[in-house]
PDB file of N, CA and C in Angstrom:
ATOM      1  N   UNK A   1       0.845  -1.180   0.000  1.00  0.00           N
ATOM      2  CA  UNK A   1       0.000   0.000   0.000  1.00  0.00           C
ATOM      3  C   UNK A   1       0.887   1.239   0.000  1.00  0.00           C
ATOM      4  N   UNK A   2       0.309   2.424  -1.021  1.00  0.00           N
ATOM      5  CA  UNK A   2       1.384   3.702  -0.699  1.00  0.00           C
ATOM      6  C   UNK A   2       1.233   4.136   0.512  1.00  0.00           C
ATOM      7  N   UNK A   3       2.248   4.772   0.913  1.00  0.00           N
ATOM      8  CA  UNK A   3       1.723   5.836   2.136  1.00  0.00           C
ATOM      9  C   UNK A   3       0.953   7.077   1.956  1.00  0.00           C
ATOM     10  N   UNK A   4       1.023   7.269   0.959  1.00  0.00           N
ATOM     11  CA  UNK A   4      -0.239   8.596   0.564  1.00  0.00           C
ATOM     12  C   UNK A   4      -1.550   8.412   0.202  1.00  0.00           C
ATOM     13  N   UNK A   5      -1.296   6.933   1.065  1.00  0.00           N
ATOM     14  CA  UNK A   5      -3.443   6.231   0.030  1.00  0.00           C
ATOM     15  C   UNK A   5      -4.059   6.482   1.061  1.00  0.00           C
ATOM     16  N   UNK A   6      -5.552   7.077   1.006  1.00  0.00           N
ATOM     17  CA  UNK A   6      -6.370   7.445   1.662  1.00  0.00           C
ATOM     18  C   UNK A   6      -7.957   6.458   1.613  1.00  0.00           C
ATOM     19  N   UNK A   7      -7.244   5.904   3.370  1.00  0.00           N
ATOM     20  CA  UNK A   7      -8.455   4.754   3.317  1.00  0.00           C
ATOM     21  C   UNK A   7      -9.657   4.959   4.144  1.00  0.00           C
ATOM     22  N   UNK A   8     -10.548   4.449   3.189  1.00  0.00           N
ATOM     23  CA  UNK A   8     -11.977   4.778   2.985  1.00  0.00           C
ATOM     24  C   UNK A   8     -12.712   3.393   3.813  1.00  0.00           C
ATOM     25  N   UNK A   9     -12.547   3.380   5.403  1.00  0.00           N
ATOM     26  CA  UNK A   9     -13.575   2.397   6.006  1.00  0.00           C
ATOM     27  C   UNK A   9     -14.743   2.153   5.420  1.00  0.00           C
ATOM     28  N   UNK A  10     -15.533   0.897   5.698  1.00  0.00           N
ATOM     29  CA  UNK A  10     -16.643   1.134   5.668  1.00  0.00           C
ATOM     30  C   UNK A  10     -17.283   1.713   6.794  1.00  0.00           C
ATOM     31  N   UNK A  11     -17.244   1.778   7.837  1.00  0.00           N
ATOM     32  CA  UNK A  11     -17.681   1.971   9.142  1.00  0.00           C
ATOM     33  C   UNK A  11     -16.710   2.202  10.279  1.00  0.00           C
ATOM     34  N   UNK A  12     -17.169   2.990  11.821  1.00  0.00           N
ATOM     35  CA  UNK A  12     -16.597   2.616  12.754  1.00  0.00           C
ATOM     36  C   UNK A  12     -15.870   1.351  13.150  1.00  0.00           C
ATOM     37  N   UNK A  13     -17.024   0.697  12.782  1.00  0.00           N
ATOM     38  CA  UNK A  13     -16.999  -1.112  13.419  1.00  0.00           C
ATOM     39  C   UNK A  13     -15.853  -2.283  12.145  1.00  0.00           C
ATOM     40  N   UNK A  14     -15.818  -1.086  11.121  1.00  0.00           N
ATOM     41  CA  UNK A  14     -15.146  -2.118  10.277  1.00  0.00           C
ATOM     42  C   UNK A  14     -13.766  -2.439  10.751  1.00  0.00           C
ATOM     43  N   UNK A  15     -13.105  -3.892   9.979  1.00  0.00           N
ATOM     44  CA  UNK A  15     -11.870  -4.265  10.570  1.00  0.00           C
ATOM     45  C   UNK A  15     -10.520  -4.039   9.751  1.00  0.00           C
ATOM     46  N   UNK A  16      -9.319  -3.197   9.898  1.00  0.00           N
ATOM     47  CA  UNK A  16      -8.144  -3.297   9.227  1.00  0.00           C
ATOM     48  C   UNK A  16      -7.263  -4.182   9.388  1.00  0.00           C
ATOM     49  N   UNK A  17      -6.266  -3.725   9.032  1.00  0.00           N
ATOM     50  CA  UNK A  17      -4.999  -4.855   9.290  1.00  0.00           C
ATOM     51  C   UNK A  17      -4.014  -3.715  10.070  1.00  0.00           C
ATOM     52  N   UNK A  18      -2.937  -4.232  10.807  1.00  0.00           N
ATOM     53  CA  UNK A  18      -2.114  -3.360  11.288  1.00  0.00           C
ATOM     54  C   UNK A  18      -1.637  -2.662  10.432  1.00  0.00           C
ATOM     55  N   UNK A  19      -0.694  -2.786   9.440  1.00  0.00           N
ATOM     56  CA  UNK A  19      -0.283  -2.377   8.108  1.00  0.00           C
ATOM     57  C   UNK A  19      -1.378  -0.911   7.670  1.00  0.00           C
ATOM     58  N   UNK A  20      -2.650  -1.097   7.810  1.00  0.00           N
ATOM     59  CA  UNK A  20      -3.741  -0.139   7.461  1.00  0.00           C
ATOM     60  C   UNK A  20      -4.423   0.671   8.594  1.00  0.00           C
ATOM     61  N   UNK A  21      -3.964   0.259   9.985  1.00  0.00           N
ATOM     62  CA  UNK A  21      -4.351   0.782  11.451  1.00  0.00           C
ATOM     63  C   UNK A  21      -2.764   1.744  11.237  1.00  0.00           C
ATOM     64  N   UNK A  22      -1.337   1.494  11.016  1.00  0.00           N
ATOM     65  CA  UNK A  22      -0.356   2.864  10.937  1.00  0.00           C
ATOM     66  C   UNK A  22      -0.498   3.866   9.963  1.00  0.00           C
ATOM     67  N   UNK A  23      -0.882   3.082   8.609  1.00  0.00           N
ATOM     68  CA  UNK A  23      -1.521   4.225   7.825  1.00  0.00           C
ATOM     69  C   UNK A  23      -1.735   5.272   8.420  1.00  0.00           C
ATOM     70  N   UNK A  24      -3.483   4.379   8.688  1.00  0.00           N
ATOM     71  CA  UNK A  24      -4.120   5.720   9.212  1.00  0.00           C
ATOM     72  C   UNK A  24      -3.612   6.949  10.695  1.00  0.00           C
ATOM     73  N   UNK A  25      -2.744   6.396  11.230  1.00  0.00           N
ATOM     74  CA  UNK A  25      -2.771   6.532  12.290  1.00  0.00           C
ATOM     75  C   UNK A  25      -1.287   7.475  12.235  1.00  0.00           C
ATOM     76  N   UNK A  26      -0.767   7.727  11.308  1.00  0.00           N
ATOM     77  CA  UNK A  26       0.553   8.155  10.826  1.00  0.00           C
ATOM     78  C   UNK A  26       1.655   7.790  11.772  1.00  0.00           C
ATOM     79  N   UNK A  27       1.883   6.087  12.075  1.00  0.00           N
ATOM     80  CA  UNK A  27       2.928   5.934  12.601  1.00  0.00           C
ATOM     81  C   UNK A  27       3.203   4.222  12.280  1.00  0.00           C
ATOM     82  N   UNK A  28       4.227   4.295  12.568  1.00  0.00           N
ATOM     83  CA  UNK A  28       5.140   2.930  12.393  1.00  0.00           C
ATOM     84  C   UNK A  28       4.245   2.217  12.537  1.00  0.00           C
ATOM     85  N   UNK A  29       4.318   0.402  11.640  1.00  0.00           N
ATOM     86  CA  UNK A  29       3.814  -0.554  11.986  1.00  0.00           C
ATOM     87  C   UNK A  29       4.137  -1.518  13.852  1.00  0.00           C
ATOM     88  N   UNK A  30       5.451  -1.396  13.666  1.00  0.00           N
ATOM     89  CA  UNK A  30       5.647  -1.010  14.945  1.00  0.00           C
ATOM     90  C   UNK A  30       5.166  -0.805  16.323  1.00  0.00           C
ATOM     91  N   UNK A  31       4.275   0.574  16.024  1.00  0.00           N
ATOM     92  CA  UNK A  31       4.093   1.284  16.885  1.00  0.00           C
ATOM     93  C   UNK A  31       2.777   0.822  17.407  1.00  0.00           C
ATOM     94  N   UNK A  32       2.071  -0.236  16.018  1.00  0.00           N
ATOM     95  CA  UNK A  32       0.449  -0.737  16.463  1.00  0.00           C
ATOM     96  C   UNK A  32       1.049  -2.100  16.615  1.00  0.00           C
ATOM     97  N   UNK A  33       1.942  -2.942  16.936  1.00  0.00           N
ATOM     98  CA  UNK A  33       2.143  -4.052  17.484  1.00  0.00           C
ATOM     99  C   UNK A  33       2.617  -3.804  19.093  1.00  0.00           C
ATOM    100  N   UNK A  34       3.352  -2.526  18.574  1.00  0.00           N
ATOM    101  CA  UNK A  34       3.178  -2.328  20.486  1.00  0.00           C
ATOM    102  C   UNK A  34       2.059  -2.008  21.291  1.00  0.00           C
ATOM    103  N   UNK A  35       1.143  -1.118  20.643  1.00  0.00           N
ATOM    104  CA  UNK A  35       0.064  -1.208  21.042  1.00  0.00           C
ATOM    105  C   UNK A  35      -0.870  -2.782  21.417  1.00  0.00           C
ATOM    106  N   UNK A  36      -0.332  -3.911  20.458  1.00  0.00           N
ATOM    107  CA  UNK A  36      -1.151  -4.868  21.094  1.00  0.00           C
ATOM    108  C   UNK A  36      -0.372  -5.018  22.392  1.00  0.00           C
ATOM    109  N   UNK A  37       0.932  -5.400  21.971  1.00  0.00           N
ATOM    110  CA  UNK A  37       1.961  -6.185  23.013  1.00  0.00           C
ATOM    111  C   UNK A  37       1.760  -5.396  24.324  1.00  0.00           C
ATOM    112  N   UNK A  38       1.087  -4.223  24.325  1.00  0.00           N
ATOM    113  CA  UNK A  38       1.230  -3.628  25.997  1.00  0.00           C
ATOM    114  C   UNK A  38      -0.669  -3.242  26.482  1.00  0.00           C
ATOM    115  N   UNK A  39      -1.525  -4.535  25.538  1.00  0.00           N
ATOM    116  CA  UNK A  39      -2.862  -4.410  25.719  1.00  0.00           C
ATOM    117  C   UNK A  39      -3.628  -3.365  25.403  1.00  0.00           C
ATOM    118  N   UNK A  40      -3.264  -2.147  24.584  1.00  0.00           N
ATOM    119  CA  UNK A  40      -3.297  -0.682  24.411  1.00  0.00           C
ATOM    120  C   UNK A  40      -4.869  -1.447  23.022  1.00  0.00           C
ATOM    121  N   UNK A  41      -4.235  -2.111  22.391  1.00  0.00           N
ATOM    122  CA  UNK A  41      -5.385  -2.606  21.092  1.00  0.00           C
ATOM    123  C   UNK A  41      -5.354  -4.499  20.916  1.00  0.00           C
ATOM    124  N   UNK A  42      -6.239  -4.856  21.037  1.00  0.00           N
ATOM    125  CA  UNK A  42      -6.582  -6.027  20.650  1.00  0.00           C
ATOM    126  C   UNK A  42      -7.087  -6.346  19.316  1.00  0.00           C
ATOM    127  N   UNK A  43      -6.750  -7.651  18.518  1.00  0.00           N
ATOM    128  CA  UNK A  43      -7.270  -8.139  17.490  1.00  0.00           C
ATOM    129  C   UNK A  43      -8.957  -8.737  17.436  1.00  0.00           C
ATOM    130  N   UNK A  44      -9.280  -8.354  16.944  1.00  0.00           N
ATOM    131  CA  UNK A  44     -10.711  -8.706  16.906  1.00  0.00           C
ATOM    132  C   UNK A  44     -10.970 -10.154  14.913  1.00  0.00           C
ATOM    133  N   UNK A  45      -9.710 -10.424  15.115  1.00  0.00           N
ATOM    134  CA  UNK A  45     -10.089 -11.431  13.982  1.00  0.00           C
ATOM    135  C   UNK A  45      -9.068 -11.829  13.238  1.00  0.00           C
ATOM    136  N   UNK A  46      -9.147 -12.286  11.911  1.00  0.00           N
ATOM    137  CA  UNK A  46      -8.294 -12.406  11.191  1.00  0.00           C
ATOM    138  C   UNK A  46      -8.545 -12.600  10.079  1.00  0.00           C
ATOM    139  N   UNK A  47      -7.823 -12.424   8.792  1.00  0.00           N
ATOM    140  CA  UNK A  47      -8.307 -12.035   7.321  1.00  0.00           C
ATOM    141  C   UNK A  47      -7.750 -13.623   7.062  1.00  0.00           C
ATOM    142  N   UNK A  48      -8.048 -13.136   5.556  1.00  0.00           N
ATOM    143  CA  UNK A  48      -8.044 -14.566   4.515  1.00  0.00           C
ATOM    144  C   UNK A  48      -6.597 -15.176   4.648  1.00  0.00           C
ATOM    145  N   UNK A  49      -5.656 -14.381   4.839  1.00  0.00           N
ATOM    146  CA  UNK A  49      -4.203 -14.711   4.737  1.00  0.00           C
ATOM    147  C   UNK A  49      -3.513 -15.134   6.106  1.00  0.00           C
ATOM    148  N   UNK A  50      -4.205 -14.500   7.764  1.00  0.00           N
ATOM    149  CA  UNK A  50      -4.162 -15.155   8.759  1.00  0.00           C
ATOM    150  C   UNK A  50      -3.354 -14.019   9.565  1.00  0.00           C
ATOM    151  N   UNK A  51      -3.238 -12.442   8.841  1.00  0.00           N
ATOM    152  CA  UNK A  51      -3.009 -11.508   9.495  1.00  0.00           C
ATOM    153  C   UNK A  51      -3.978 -10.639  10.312  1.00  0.00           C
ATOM    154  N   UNK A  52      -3.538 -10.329  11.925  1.00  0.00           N
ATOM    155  CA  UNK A  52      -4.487  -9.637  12.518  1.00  0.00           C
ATOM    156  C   UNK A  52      -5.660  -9.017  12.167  1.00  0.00           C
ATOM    157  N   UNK A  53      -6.599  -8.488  12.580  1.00  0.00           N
ATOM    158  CA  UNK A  53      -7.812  -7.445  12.090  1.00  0.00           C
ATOM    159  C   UNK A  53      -8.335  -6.485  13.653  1.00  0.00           C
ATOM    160  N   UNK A  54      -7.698  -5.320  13.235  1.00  0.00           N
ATOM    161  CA  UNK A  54      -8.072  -4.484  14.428  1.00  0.00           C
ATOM    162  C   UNK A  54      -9.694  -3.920  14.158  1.00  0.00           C
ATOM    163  N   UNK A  55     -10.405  -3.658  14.867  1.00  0.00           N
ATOM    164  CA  UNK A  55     -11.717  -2.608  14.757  1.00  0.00           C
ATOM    165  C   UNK A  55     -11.006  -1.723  14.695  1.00  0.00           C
ATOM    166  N   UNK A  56     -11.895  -0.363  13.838  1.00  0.00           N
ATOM    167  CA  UNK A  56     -11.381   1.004  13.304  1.00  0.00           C
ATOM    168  C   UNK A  56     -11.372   1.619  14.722  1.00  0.00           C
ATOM    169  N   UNK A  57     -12.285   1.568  15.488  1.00  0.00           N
ATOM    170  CA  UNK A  57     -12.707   2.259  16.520  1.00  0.00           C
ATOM    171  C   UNK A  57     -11.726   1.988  17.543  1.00  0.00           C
ATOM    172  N   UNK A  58     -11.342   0.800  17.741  1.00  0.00           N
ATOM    173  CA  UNK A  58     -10.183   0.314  18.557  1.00  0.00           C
ATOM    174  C   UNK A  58      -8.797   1.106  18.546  1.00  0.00           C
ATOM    175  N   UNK A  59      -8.680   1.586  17.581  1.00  0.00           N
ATOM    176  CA  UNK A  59      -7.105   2.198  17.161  1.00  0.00           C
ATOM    177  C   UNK A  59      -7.311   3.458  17.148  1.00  0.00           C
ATOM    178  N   UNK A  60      -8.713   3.901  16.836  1.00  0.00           N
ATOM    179  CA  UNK A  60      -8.848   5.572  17.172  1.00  0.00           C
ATOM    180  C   UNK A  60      -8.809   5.524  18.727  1.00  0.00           C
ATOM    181  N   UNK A  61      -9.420   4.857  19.378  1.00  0.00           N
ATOM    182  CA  UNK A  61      -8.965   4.865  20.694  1.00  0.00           C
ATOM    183  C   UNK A  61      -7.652   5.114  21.362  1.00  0.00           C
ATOM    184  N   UNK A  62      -7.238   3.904  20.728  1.00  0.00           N
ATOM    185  CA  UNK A  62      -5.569   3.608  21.613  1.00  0.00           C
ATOM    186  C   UNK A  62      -4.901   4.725  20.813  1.00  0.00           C
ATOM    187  N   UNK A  63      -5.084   5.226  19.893  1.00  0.00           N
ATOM    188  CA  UNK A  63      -4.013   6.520  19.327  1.00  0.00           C
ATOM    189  C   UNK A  63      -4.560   7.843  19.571  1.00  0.00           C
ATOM    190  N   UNK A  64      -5.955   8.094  20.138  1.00  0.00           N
ATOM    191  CA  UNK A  64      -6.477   8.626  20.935  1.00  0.00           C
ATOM    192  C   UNK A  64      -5.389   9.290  22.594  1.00  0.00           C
ATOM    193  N   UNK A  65      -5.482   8.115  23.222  1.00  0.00           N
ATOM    194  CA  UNK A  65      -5.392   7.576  24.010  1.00  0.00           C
ATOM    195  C   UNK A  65      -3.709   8.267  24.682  1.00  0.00           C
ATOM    196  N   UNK A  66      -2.820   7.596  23.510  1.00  0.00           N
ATOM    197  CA  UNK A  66      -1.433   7.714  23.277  1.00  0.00           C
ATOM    198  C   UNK A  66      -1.070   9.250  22.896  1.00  0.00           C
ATOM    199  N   UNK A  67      -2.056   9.326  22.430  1.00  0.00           N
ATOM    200  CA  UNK A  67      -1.375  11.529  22.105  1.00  0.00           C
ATOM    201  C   UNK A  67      -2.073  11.909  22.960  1.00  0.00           C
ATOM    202  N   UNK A  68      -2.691  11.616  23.731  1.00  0.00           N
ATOM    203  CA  UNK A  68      -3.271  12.428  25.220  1.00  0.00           C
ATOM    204  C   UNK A  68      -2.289  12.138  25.920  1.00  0.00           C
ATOM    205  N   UNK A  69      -1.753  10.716  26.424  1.00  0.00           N
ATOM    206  CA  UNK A  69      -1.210  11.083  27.146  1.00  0.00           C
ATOM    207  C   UNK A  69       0.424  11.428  27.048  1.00  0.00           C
ATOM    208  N   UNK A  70       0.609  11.254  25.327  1.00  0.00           N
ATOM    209  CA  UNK A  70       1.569  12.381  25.105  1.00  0.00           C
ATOM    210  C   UNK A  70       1.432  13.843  25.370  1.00  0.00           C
ATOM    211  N   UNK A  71       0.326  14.323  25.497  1.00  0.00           N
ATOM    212  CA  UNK A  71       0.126  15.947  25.366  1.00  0.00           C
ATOM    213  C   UNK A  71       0.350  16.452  23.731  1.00  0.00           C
ATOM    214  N   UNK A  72      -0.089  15.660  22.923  1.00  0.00           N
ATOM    215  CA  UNK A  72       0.081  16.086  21.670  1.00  0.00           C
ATOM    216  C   UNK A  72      -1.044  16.905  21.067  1.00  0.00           C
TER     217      UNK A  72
END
């Protein structure tokens, strides 16, 4: 995926992949595996290929969450 692609959920409730949760979220892939690894976001599934699936709403949260309590 480019980094300049602009993704079009279907919904709150719909599910990405990590890869498409940093996208949006303008940070490292990385940065949303640490988010699982320290309970910050959980997987809610898994796609055809057997990679994670976050809820949209889940990651607006935890990156929510993370620039608050950065003070960003």
């Amino acid at each position: 995926m480019a980094m300049n692609a602009v993704l079009a959920p279907e919904g709150i409730d719909s599910q990405i992949t990590a890869t498409e949760a940093a996208t949006l979220c303008g940070v490292a892939l990385c940065t949303i595996t640490k988010w699982a690894r320290e309970g910050k976001l959980s997987p809610s599934g898994a796609d055809e290929r057997g990679r994670k699936l976050y809820r949209l709403i889940d990651v607006a949260k935890a990156e929510y969450s993370t620039r608050k309590k950065a003070r960003r």
